[in-house]
C-alpha atoms as a PDB file:
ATOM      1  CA  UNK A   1      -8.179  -2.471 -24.357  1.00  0.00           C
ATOM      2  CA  UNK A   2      -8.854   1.417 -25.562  1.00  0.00           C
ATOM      3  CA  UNK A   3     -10.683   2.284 -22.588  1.00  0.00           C
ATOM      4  CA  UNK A   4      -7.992   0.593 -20.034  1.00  0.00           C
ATOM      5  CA  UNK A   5      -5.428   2.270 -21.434  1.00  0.00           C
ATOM      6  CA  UNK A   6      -7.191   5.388 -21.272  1.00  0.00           C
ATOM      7  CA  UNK A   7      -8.273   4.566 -17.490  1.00  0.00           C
ATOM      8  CA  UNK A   8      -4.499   3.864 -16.496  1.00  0.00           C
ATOM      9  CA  UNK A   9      -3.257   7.209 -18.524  1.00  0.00           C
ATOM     10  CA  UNK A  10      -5.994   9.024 -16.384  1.00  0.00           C
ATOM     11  CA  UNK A  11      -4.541   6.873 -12.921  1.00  0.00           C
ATOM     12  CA  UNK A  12      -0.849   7.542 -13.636  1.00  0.00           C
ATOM     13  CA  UNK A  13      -1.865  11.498 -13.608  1.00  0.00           C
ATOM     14  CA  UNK A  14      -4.357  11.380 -10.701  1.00  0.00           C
ATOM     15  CA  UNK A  15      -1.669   9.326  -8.777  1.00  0.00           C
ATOM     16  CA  UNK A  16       1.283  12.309  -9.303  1.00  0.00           C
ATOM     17  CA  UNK A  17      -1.319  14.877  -8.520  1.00  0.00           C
ATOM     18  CA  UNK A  18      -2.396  12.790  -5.264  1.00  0.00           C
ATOM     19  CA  UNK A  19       1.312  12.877  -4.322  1.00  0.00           C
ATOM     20  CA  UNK A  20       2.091  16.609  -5.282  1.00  0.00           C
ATOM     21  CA  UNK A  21      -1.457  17.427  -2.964  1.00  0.00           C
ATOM     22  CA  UNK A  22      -0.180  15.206  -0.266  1.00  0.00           C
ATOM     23  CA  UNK A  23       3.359  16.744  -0.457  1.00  0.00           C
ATOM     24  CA  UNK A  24       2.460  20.465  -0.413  1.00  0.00           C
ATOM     25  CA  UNK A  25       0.762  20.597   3.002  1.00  0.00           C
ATOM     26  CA  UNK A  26       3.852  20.432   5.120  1.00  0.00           C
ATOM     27  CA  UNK A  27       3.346  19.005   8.356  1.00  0.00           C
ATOM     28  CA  UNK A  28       6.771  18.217   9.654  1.00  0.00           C
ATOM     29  CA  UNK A  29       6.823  14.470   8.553  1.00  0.00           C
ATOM     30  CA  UNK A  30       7.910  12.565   5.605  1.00  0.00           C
ATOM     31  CA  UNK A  31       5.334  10.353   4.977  1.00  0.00           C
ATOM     32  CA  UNK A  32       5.377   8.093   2.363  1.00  0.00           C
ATOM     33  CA  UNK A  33       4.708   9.273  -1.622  1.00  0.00           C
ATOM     34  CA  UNK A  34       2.956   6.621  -2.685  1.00  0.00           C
ATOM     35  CA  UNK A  35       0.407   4.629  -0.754  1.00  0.00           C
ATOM     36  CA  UNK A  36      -3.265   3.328  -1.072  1.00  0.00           C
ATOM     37  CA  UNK A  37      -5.881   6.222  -2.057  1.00  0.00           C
ATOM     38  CA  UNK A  38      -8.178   4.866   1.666  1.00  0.00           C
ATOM     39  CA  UNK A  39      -5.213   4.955   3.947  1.00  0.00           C
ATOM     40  CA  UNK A  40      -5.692   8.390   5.435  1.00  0.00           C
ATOM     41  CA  UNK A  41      -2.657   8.780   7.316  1.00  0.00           C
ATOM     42  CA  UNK A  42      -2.878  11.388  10.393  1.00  0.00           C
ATOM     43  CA  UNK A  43       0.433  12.531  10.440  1.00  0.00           C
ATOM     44  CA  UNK A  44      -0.296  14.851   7.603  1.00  0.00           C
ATOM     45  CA  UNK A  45      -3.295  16.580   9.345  1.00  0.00           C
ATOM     46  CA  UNK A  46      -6.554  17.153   7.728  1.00  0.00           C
ATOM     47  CA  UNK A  47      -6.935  16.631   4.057  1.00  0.00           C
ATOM     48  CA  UNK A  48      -8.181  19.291   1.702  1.00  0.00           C
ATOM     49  CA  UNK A  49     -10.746  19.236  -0.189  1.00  0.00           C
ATOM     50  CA  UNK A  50      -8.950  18.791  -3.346  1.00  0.00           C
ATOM     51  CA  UNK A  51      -6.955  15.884  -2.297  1.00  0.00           C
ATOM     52  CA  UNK A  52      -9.954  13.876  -0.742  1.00  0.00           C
ATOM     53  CA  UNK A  53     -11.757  14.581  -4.597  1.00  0.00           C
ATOM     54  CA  UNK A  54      -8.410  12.808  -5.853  1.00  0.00           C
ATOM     55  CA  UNK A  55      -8.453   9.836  -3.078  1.00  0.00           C
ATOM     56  CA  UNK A  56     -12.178   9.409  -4.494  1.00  0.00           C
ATOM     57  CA  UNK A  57     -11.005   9.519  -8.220  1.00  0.00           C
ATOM     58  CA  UNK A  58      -7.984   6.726  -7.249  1.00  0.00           C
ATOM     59  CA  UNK A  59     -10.835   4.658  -5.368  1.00  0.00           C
ATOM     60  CA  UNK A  60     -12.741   4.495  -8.081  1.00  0.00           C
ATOM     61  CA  UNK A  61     -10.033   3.296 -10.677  1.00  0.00           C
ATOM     62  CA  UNK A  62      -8.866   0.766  -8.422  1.00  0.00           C
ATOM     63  CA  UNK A  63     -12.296  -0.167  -8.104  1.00  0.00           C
ATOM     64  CA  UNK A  64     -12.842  -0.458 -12.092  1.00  0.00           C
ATOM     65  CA  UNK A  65      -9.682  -2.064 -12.426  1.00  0.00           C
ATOM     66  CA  UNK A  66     -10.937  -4.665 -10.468  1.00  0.00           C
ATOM     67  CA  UNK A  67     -13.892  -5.391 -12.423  1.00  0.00           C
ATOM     68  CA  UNK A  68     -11.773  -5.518 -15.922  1.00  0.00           C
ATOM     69  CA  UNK A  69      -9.879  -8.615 -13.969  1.00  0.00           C
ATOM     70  CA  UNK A  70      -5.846  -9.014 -12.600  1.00  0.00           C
ATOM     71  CA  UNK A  71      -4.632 -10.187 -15.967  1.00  0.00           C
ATOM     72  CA  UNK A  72      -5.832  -7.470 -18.077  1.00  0.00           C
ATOM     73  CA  UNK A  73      -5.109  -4.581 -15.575  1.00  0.00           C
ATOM     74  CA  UNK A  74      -1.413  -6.363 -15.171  1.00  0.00           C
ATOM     75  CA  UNK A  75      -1.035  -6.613 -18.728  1.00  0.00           C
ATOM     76  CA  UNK A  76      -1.957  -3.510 -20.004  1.00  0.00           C
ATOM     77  CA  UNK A  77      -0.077  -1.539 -17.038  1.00  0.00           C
ATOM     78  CA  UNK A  78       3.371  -3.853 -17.690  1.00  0.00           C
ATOM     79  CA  UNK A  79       3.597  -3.210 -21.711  1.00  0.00           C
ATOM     80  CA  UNK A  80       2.121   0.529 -21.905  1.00  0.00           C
ATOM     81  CA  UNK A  81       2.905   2.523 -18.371  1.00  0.00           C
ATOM     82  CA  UNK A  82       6.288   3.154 -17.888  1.00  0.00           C
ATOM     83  CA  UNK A  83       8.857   1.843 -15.447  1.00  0.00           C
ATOM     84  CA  UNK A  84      10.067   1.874 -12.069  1.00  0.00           C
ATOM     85  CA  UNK A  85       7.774   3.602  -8.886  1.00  0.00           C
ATOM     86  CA  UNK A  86       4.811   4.992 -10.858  1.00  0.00           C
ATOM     87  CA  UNK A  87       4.433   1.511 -12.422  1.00  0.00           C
ATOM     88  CA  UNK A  88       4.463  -0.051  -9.116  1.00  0.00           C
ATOM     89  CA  UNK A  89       1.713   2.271  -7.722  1.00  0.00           C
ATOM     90  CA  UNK A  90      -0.334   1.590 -10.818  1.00  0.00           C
ATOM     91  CA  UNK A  91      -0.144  -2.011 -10.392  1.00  0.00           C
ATOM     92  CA  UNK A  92      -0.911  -2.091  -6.602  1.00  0.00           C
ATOM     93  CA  UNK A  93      -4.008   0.222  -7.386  1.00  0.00           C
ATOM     94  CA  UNK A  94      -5.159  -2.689  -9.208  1.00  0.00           C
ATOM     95  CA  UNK A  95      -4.669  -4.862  -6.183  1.00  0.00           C
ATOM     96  CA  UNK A  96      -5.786  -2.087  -3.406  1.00  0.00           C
ATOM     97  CA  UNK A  97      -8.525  -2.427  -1.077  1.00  0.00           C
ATOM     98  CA  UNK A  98      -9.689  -0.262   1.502  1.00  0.00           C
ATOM     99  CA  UNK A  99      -7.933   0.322   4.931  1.00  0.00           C
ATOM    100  CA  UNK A 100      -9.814   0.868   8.365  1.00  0.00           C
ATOM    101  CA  UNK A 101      -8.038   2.444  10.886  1.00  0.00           C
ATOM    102  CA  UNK A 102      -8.236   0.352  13.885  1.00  0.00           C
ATOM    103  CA  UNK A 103      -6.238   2.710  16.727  1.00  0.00           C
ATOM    104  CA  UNK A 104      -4.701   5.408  17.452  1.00  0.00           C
ATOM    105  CA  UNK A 105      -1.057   4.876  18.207  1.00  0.00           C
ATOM    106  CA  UNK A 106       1.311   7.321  20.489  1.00  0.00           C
ATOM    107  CA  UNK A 107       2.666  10.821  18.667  1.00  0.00           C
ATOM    108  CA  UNK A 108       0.419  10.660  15.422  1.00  0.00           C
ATOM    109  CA  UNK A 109       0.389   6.987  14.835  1.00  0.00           C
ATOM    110  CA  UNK A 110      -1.778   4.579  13.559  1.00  0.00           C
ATOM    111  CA  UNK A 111      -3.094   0.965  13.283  1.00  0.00           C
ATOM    112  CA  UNK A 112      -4.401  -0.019   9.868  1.00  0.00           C
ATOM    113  CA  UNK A 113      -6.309  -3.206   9.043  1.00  0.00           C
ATOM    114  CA  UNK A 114      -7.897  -4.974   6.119  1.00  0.00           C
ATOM    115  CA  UNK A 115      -8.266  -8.447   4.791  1.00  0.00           C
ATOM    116  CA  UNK A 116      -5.748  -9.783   2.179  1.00  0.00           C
ATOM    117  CA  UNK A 117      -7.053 -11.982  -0.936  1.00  0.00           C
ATOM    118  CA  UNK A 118      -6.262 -15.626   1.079  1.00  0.00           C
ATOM    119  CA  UNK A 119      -8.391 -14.380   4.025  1.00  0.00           C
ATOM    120  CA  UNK A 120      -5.727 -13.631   6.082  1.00  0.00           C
ATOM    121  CA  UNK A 121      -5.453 -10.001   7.584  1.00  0.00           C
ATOM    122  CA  UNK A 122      -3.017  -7.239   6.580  1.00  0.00           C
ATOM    123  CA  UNK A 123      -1.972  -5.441   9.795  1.00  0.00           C
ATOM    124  CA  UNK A 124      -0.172  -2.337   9.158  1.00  0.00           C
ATOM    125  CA  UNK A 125       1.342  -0.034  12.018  1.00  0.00           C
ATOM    126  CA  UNK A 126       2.976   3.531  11.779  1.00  0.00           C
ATOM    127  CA  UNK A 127       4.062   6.899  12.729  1.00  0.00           C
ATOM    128  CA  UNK A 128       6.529   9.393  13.190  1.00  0.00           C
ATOM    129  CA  UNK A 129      10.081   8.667  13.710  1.00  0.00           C
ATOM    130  CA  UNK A 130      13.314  10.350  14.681  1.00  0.00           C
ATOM    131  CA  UNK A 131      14.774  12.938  11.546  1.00  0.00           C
ATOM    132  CA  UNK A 132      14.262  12.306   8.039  1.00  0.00           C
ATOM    133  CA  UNK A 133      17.419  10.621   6.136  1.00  0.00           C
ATOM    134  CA  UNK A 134      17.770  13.853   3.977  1.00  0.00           C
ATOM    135  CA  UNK A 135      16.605  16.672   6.323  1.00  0.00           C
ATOM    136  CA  UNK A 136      17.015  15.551   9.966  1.00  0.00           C
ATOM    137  CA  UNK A 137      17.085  18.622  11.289  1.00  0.00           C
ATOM    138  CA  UNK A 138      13.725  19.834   9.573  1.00  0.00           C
ATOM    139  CA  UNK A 139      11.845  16.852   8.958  1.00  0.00           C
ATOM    140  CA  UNK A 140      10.699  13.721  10.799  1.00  0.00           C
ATOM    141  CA  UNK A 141      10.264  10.179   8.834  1.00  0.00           C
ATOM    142  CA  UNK A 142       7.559   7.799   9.268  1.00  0.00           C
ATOM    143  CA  UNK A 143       8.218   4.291   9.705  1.00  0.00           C
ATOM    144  CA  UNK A 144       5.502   1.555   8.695  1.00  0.00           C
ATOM    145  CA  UNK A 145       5.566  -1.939  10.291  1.00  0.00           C
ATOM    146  CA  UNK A 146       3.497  -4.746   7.994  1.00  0.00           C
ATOM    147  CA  UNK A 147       1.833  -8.134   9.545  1.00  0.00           C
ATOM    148  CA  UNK A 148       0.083 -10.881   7.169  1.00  0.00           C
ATOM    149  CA  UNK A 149      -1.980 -12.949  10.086  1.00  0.00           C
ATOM    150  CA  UNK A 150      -4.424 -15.748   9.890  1.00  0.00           C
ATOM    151  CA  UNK A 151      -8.093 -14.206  10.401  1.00  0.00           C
ATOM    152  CA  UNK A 152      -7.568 -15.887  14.134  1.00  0.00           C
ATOM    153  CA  UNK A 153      -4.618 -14.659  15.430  1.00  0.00           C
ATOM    154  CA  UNK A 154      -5.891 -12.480  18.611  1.00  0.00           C
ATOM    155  CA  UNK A 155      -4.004  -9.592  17.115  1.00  0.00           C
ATOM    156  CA  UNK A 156      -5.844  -9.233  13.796  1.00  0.00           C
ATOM    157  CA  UNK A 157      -8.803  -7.004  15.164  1.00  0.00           C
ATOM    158  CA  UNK A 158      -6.143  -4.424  14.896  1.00  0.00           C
ATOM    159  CA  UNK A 159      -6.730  -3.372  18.597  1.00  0.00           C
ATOM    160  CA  UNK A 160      -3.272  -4.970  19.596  1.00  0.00           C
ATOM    161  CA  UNK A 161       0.669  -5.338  17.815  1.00  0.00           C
ATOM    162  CA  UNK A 162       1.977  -8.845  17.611  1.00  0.00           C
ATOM    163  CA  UNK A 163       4.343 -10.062  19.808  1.00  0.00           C
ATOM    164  CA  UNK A 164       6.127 -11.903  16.456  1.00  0.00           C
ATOM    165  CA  UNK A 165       8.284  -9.762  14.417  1.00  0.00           C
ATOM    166  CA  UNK A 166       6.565  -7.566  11.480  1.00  0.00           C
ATOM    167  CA  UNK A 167       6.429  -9.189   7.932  1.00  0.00           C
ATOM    168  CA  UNK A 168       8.343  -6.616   6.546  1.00  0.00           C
ATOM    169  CA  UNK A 169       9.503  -2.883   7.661  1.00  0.00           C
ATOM    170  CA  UNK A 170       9.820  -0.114   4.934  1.00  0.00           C
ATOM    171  CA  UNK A 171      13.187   1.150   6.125  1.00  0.00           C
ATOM    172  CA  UNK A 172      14.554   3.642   3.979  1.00  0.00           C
ATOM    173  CA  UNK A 173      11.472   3.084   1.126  1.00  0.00           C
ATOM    174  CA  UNK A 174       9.946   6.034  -0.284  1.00  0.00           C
ATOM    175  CA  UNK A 175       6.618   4.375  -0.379  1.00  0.00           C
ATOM    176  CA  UNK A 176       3.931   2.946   1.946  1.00  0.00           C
ATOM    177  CA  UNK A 177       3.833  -0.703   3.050  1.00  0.00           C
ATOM    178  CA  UNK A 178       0.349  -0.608   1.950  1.00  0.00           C
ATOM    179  CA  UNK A 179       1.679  -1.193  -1.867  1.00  0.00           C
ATOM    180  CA  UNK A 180       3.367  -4.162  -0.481  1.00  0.00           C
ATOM    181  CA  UNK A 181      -0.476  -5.854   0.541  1.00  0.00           C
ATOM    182  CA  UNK A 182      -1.649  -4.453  -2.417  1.00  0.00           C
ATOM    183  CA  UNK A 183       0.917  -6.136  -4.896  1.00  0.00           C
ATOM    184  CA  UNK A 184       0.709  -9.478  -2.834  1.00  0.00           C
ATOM    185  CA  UNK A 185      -3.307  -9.660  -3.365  1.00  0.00           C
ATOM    186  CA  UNK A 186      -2.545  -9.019  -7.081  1.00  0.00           C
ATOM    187  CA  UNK A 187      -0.127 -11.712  -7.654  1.00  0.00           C
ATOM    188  CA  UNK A 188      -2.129 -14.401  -5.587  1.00  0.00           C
ATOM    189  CA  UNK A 189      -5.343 -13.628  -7.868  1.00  0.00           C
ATOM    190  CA  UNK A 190      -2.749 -13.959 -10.887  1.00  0.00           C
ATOM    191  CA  UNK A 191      -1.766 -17.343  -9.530  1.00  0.00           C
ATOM    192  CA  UNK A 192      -4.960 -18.309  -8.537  1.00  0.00           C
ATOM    193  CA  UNK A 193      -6.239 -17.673 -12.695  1.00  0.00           C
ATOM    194  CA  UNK A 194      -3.569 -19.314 -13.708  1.00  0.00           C
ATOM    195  CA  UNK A 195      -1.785 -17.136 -15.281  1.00  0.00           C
ATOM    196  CA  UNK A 196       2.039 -18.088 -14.456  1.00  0.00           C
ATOM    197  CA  UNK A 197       3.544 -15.887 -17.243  1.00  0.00           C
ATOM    198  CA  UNK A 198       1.865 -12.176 -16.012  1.00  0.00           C
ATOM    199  CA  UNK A 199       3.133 -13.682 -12.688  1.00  0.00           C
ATOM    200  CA  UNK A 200       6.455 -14.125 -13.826  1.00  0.00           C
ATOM    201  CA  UNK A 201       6.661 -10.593 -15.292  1.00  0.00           C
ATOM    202  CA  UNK A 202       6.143  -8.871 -12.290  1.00  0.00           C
ATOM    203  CA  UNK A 203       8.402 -11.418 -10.142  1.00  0.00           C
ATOM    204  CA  UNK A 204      10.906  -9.988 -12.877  1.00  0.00           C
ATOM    205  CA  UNK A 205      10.404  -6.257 -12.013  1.00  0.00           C
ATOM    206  CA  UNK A 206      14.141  -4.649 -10.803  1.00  0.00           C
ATOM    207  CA  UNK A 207      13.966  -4.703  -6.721  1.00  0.00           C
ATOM    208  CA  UNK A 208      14.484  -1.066  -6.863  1.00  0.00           C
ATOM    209  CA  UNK A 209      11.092  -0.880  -8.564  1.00  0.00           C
ATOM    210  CA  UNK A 210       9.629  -3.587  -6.874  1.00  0.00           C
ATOM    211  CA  UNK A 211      10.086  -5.715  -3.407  1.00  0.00           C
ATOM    212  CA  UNK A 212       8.556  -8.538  -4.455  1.00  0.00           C
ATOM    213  CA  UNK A 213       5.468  -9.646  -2.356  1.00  0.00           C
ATOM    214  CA  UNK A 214       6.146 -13.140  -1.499  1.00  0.00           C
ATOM    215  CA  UNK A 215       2.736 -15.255  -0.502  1.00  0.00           C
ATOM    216  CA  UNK A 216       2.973 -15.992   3.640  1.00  0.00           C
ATOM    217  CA  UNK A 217       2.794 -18.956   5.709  1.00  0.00           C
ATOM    218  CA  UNK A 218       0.070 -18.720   8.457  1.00  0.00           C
ATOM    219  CA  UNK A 219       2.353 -17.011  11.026  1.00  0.00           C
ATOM    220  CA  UNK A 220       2.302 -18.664  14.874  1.00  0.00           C
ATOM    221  CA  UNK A 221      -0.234 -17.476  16.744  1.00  0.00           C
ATOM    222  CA  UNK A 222       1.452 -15.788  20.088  1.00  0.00           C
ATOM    223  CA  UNK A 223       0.336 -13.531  22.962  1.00  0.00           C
ATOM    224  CA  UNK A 224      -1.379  -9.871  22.270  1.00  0.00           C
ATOM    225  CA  UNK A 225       1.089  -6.970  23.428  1.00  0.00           C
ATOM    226  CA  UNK A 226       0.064  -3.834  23.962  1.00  0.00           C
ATOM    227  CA  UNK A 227       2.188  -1.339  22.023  1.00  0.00           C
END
């Protein structure tokens, strides 16, 4: 349990210097603070060389807590890392997989795509909006729309949006829908070992730390739309 602690004290400071890298290139968007380490988003131009060395560091944790299981990686970040957002993150890094950008959308948007733990596929659309809540006169937001669709659905290549309604929209959330897949993967693999008690802890979590990631239904299949 030494060296898991030690790997999440090492992620919790990697994640805050991911975010401070991310932050300090100012491209004229808000994007969101915390997100998966493999969603490159290109609203904040090209990434330097620094931050893609931290994206690789996060990549690797995730991929290491992976291999030391849900449970343990749930338990040890729950009783010894903190509260609130940065636990979050840490506990969706345990859950993260990697993103492929599937299209290019209008004005610095982007289609995202990967597969979710019950084989369905995570669909995950943004970009620019109109001003930023705090700053709309200097700063743009960035909206993020999230689908969970059965491996089938003629949308989930990514090369098309849904004509159904998004899963979920991040509205006024600092941080990327991505957590959101990430956190749902991590409590299906807790159900799915049977451990009902880890699962309950993190269904506990405040809402303002956590929007609970509830498993989805197969959604209706319906006609492709362009965007």
């Amino acid at each position: 349990m030494l060296g898991l602690t030690l790997l999440l004290t090492k992620a919790a400071t990697t994640l805050d210097q991911f975010c401070l890298a991310r932050i300090s290139r100012d491209a004229g968007v808000l994007t969101p603070e915390y997100l998966d380490p493999s969603l490159i988003l290109a609203a904040e131009d090209s990434p330097t060389a620094a931050e893609a060395a931290l994206r690789a560091t996060l990549n690797q944790i995730a991929a290491q807590l992976q291999v030391a299981g849900a449970a343990n990686s749930v338990r040890a970040i729950l009783h010894d890392h903190e509260n609130g957002r940065r636990q979050t993150a840490l506990l969706a890094l345990a859950g993260a997989a990697p993103w492929q950008m599937t299209r290019q959308l209008p004005d610095g948007g982007q289609v995202h795509c990967r597969l979710a733990a019950d084989g369905q596929v995570y669909l995950l659309a943004g970009g620019p909006t109109t001003g930023a809540t705090h700053a709309p006169h200097a700063m743009r937001g960035y909206g993020e729309r999230l689908w969970i669709l059965p491996a089938d659905h003629p949308c989930a290549d990514g090369q098309t949006l849904p004509a159904e309604p998004p899963t979920r929209t991040n509205g006024a959330s600092l941080d990327s829908l991505s957590l959101d897949a990430a956190l749902r993967d991590l409590m299906l693999r807790l159900a799915a070992a049977g451990e009902a008690t880890l699962l309950a802890d993190i269904q506990a979590l405040p809402q303002e730390a956590l929007l609970v990631p509830e498993p989805a239904e197969a959604l209706p299949q319906a006609p492709a739309v362009a965007a």
